[in-house]
N, C-alpha and C. Protein backbone atom coordinates (compact mmCIF):
# COMPACT_ATOMS: atom_id res chain seq x y z
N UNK A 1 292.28 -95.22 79.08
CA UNK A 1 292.17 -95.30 77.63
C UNK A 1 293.36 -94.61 76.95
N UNK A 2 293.66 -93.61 77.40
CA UNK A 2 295.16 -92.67 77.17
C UNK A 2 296.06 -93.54 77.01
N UNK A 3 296.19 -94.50 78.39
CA UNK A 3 297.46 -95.02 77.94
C UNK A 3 297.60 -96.72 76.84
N UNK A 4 296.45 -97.30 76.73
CA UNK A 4 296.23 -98.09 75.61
C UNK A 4 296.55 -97.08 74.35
N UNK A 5 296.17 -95.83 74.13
CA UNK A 5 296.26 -95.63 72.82
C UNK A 5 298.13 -95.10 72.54
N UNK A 6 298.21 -94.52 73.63
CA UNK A 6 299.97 -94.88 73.94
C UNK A 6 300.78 -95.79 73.54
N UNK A 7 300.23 -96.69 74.15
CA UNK A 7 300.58 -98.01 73.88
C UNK A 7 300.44 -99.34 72.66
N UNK A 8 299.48 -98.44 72.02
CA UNK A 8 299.72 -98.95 70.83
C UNK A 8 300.22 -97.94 69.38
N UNK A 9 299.94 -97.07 69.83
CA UNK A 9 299.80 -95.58 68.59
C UNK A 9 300.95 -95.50 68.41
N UNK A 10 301.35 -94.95 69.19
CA UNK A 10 303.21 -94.77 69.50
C UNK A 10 304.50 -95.25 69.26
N UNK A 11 304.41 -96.67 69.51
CA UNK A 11 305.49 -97.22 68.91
C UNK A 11 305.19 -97.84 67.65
N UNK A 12 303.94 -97.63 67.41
CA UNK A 12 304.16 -98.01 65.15
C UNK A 12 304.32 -96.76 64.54
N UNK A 13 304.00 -95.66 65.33
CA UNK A 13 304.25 -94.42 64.38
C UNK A 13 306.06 -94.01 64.79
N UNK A 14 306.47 -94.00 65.61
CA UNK A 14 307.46 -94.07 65.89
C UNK A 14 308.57 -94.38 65.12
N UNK A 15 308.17 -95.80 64.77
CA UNK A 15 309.25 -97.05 64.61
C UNK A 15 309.31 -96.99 62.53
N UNK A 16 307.92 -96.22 62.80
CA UNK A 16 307.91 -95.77 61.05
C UNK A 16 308.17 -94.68 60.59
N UNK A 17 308.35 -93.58 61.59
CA UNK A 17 309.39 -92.42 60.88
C UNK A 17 310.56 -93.00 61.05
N UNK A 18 311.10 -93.25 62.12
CA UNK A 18 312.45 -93.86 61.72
C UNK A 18 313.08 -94.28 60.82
N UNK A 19 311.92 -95.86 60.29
CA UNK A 19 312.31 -96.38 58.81
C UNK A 19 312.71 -95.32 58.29
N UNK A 20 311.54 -94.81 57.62
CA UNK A 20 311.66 -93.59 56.90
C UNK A 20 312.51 -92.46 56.96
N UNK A 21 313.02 -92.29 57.53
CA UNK A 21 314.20 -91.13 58.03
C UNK A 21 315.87 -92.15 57.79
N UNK A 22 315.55 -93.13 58.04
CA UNK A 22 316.84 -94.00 57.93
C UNK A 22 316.94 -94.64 55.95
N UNK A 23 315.84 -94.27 55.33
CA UNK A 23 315.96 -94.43 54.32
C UNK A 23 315.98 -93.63 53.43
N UNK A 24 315.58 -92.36 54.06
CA UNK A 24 315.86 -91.03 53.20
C UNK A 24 317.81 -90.58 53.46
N UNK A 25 318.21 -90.37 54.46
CA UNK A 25 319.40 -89.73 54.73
C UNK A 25 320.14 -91.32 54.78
N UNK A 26 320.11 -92.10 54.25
CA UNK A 26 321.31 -93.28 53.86
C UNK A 26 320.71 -94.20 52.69
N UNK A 27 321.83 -94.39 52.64
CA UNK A 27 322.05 -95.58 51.33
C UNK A 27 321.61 -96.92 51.45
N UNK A 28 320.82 -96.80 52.86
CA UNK A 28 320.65 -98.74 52.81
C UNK A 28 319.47 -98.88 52.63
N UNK A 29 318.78 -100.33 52.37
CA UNK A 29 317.89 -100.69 51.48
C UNK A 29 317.08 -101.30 52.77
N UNK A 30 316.48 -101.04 53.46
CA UNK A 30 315.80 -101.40 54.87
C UNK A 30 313.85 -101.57 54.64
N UNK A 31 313.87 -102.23 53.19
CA UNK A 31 312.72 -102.10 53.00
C UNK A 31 312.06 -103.22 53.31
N UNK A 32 312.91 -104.29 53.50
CA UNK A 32 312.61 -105.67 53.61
C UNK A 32 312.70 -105.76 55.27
N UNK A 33 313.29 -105.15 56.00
CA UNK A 33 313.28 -104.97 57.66
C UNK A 33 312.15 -104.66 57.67
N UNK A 34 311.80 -103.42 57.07
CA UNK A 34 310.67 -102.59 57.35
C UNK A 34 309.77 -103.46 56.96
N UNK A 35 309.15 -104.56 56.07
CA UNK A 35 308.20 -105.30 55.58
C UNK A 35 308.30 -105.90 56.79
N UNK A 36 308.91 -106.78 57.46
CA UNK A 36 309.23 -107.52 58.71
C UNK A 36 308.42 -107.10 59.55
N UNK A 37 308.97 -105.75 60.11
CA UNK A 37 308.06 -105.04 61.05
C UNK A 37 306.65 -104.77 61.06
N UNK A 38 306.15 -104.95 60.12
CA UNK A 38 304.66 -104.17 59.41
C UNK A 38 304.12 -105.77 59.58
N UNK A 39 305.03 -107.08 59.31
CA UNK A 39 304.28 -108.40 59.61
C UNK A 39 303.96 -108.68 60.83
N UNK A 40 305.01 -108.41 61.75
CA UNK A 40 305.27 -108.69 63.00
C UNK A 40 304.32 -107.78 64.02
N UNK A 41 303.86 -106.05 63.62
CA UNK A 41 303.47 -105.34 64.49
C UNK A 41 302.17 -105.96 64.77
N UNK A 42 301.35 -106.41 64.61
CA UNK A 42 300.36 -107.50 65.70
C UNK A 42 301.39 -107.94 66.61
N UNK A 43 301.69 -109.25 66.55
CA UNK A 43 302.60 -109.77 67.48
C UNK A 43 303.17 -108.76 68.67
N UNK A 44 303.74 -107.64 68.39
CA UNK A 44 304.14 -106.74 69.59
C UNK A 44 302.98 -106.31 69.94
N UNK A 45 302.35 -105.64 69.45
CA UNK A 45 301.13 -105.47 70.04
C UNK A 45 300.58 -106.24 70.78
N UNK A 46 300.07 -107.39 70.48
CA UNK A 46 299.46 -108.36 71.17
C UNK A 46 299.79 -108.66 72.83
N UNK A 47 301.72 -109.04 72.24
CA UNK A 47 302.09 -109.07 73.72
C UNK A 47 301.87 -107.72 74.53
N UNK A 48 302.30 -106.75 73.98
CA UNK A 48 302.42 -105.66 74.99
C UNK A 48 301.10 -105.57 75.53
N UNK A 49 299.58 -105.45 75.00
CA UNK A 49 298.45 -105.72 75.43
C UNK A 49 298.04 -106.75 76.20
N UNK A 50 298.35 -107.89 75.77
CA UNK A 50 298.62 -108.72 77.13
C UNK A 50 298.64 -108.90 78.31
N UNK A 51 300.24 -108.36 77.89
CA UNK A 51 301.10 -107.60 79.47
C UNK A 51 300.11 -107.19 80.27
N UNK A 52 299.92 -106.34 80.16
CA UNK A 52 298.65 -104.64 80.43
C UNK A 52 297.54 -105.03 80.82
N UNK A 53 297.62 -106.21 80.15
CA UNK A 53 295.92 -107.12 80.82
C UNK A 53 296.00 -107.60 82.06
N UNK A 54 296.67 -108.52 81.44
CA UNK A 54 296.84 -109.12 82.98
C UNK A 54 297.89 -108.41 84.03
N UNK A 55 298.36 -107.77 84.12
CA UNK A 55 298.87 -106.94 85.17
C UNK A 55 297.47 -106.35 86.18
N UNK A 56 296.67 -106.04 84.64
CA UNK A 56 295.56 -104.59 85.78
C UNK A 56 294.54 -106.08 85.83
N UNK A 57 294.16 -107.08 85.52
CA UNK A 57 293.52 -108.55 85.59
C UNK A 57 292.24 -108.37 85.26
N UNK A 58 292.31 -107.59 84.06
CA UNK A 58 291.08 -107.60 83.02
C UNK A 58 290.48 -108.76 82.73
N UNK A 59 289.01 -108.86 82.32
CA UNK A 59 288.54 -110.18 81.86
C UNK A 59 288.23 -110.42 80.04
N UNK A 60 288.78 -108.30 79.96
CA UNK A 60 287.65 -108.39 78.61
C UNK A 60 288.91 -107.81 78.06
N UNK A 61 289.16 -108.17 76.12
CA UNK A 61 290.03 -107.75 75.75
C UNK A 61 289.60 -107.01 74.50
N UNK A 62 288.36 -106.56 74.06
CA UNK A 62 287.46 -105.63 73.50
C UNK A 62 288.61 -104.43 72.71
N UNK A 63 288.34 -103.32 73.77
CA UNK A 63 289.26 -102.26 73.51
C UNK A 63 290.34 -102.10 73.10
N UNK A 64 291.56 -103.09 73.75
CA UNK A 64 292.76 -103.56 73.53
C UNK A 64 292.51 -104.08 71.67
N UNK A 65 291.42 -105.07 71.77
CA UNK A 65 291.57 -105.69 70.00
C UNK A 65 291.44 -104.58 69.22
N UNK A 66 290.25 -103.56 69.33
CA UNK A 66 290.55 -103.03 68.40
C UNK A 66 291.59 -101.73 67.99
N UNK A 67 292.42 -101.03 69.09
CA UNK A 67 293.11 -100.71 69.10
C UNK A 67 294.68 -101.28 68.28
N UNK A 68 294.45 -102.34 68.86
CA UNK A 68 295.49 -103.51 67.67
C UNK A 68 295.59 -103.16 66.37
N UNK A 69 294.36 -103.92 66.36
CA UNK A 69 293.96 -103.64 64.65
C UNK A 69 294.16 -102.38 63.77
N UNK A 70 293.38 -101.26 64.86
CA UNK A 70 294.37 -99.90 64.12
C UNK A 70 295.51 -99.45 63.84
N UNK A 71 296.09 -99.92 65.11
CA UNK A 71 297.44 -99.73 64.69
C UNK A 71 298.09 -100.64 63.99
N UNK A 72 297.96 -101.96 63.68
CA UNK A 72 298.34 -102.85 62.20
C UNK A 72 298.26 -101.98 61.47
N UNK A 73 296.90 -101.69 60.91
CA UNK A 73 296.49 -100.76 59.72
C UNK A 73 297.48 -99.46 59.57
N UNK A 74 297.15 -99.03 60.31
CA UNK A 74 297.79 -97.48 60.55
C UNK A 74 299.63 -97.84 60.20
N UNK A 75 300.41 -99.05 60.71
CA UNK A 75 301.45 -99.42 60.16
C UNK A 75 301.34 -100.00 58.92
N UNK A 76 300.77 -100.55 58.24
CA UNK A 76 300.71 -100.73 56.90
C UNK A 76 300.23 -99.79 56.01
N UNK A 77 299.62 -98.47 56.12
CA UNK A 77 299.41 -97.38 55.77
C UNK A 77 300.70 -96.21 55.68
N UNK A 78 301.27 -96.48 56.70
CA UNK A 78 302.59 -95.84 56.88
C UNK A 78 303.65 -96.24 55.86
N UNK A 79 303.62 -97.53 55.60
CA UNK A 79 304.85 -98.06 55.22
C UNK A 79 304.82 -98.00 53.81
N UNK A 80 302.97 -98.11 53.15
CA UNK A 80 303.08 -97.60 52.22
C UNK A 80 303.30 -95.92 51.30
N UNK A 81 303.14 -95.42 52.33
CA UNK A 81 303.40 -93.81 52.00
C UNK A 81 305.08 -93.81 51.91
N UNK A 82 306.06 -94.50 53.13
CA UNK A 82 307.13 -94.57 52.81
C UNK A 82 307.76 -95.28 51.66
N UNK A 83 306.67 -95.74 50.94
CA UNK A 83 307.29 -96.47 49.52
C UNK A 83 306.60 -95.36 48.33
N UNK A 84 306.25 -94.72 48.67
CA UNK A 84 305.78 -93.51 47.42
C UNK A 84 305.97 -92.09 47.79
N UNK A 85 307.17 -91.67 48.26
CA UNK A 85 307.55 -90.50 48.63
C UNK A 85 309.47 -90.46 48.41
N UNK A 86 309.57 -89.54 47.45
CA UNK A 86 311.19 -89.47 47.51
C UNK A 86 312.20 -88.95 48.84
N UNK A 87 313.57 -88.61 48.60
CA UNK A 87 313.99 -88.11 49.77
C UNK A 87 313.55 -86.48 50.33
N UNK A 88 313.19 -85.90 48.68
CA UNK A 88 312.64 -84.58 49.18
C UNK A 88 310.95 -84.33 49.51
N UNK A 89 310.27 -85.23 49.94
CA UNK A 89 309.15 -85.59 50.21
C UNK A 89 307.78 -85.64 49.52
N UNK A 90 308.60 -85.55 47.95
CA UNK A 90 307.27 -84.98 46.95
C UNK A 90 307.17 -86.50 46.44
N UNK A 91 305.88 -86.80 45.66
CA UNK A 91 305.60 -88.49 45.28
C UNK A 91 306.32 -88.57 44.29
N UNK A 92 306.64 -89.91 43.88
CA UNK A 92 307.35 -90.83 43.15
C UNK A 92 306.59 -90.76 41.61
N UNK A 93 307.48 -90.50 40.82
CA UNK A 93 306.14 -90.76 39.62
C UNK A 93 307.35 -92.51 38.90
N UNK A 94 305.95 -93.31 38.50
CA UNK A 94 306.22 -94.58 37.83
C UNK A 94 306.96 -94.21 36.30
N UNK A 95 307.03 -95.15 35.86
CA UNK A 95 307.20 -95.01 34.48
C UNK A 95 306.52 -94.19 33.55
N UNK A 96 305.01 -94.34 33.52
CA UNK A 96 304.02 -94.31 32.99
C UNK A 96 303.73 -92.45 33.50
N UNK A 97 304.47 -91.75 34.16
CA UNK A 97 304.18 -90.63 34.42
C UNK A 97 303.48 -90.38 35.83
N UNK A 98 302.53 -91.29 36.24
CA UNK A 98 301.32 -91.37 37.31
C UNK A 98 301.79 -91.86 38.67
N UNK A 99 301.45 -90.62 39.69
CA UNK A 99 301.14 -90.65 40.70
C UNK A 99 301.70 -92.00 41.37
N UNK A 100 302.24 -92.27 42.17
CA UNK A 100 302.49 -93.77 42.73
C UNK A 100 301.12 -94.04 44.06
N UNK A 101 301.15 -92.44 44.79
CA UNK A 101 300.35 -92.60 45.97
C UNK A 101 298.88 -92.67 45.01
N UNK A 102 298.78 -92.04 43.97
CA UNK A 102 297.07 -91.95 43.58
C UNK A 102 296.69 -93.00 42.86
N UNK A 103 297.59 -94.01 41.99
CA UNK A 103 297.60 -94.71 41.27
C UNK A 103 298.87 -95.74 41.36
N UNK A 104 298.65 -96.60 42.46
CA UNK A 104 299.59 -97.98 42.40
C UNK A 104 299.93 -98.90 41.70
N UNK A 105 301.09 -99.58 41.60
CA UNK A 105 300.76 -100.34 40.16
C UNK A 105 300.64 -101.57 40.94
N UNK A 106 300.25 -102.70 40.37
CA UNK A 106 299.17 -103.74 40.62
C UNK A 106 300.38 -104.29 42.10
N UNK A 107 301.60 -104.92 41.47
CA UNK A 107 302.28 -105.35 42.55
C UNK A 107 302.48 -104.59 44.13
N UNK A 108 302.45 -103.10 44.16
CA UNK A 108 302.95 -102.64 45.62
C UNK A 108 301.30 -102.91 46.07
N UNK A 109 300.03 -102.42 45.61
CA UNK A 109 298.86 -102.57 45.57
C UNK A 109 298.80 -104.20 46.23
N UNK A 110 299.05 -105.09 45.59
CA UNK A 110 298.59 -106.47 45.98
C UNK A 110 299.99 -107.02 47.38
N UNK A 111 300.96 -105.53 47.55
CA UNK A 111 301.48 -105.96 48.93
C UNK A 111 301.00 -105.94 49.94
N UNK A 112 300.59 -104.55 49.63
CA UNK A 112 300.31 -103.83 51.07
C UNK A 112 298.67 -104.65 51.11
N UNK A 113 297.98 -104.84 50.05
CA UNK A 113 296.62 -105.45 50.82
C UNK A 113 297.19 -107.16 51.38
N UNK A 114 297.52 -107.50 50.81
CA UNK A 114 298.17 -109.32 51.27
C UNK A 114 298.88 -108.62 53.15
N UNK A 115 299.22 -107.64 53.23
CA UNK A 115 300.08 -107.25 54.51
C UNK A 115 298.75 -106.38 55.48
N UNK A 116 298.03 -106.35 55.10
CA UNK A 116 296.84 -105.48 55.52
C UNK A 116 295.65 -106.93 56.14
N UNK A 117 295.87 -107.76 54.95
CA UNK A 117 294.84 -108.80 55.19
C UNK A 117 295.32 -109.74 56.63
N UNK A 118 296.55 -109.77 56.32
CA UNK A 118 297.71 -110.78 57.34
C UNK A 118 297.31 -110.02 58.55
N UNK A 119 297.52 -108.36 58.56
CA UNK A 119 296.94 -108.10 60.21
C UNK A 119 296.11 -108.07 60.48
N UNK A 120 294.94 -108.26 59.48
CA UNK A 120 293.76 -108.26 60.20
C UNK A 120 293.57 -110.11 60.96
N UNK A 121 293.98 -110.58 60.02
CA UNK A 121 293.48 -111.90 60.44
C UNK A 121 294.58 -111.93 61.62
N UNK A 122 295.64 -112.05 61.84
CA UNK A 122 296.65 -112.21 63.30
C UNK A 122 296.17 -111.21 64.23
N UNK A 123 295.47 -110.15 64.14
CA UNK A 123 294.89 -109.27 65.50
C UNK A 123 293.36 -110.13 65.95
N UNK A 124 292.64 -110.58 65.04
CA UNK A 124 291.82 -111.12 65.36
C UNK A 124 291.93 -112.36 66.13
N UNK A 125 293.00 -113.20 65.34
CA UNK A 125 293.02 -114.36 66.46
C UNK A 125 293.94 -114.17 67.50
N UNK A 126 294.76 -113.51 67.36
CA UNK A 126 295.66 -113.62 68.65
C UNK A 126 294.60 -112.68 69.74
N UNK A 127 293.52 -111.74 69.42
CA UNK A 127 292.80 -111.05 70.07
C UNK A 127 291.77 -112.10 71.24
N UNK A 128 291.51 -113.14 69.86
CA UNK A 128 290.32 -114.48 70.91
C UNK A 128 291.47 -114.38 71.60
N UNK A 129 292.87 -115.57 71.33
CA UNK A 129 293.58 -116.26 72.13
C UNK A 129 293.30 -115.74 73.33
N UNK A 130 293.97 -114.21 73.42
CA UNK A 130 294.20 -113.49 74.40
C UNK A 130 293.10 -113.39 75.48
N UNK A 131 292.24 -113.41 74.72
CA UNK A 131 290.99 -113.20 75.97
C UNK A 131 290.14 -114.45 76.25
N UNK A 132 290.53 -115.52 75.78
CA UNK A 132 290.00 -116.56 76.09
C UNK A 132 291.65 -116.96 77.45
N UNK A 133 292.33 -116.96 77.19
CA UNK A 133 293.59 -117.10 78.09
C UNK A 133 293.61 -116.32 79.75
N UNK A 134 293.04 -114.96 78.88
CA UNK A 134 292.28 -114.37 80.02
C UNK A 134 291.30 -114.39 80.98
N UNK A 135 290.32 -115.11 80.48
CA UNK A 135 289.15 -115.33 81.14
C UNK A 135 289.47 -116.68 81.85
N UNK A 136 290.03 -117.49 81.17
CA UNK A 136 290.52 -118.75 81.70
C UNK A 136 291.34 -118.58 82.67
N UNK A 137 292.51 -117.86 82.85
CA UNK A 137 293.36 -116.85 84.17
C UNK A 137 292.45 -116.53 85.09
N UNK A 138 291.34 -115.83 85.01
CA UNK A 138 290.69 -114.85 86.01
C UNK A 138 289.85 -116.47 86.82
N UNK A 139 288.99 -117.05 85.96
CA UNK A 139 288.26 -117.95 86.73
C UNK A 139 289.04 -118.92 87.20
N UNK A 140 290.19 -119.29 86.75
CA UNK A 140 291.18 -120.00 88.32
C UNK A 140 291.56 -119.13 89.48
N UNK A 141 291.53 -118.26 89.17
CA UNK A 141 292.10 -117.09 90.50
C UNK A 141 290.87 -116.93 91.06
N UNK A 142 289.50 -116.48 90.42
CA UNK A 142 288.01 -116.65 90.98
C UNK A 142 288.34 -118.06 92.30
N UNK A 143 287.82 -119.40 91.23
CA UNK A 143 287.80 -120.22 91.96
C UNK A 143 288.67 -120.86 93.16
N UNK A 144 290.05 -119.98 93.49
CA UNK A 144 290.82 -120.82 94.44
C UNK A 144 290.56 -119.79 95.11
N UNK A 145 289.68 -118.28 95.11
CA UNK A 145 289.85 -117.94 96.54
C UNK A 145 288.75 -118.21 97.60
């Protein structure tokens, strides 16, 4: 179980201080990479869980899904804190005076849930795929021995 949560925990928290560290100490605008990543982290996940499956020739992909899913979340949670925190780590205030982390304004609000909704639905199905692919793997290897 250690190393599933390794394996998924790790390289989204990772890969999101980085952003974040690469956008505090430089001038480049890596917010749209970083949106990329936050679409895509199912997809790595998925495969890397995969991998891991069928290597050890699991039938069930249970644990692995929801592990996924947290860590989607947990990267889209991240990415929004890195959009409401300056370089000296105190919050962003809007126009309007207010809080960015306590009070979003409608657009970053309707990102991060549209990017929240996207991983839930891609961990879920790539989660069947996976374990229907799986089970379908195991009972040919069942049946030819």
């Amino acid at each position: 179980m250690f190393k599933l949560l390794s394996i998924n925990l790790l390289p989204v928290v990772i890969i999101h201080f980085l952003f974040f560290f690469l956008t505090q100490n430089t001038r480049l605008d890596i917010s749209f990479l970083q949106l990329l990543f936050e679409l895509f982290t199912s997809f790595l996940l998925l495969i890397m869980n995969y991998k891991m499956a069928v290597k050890k020739e699991k039938t069930y992909f249970i644990p692995n899904f929801f592990l996924i899913l947290i860590s989607s979340l947990l990267g889209v949670a991240l990415g929004y804190l890195s959009w409401g925190l300056d370089a000296s780590g105190y919050t962003l205030q809007n126009d309007l005076g207010v809080n960015i982390l306590q009070n979003p304004d409608a657009e970053t609000y309707g990102i991060v849930m549209l990017e929240a909704q996207i991983n839930v639905i891609l961990s879920i199905v790539g989660s069947l795929l996976c374990s229907i692919i799986l089970i379908v793997k195991n009972r040919k290897k069942r049946s030819l021995k």
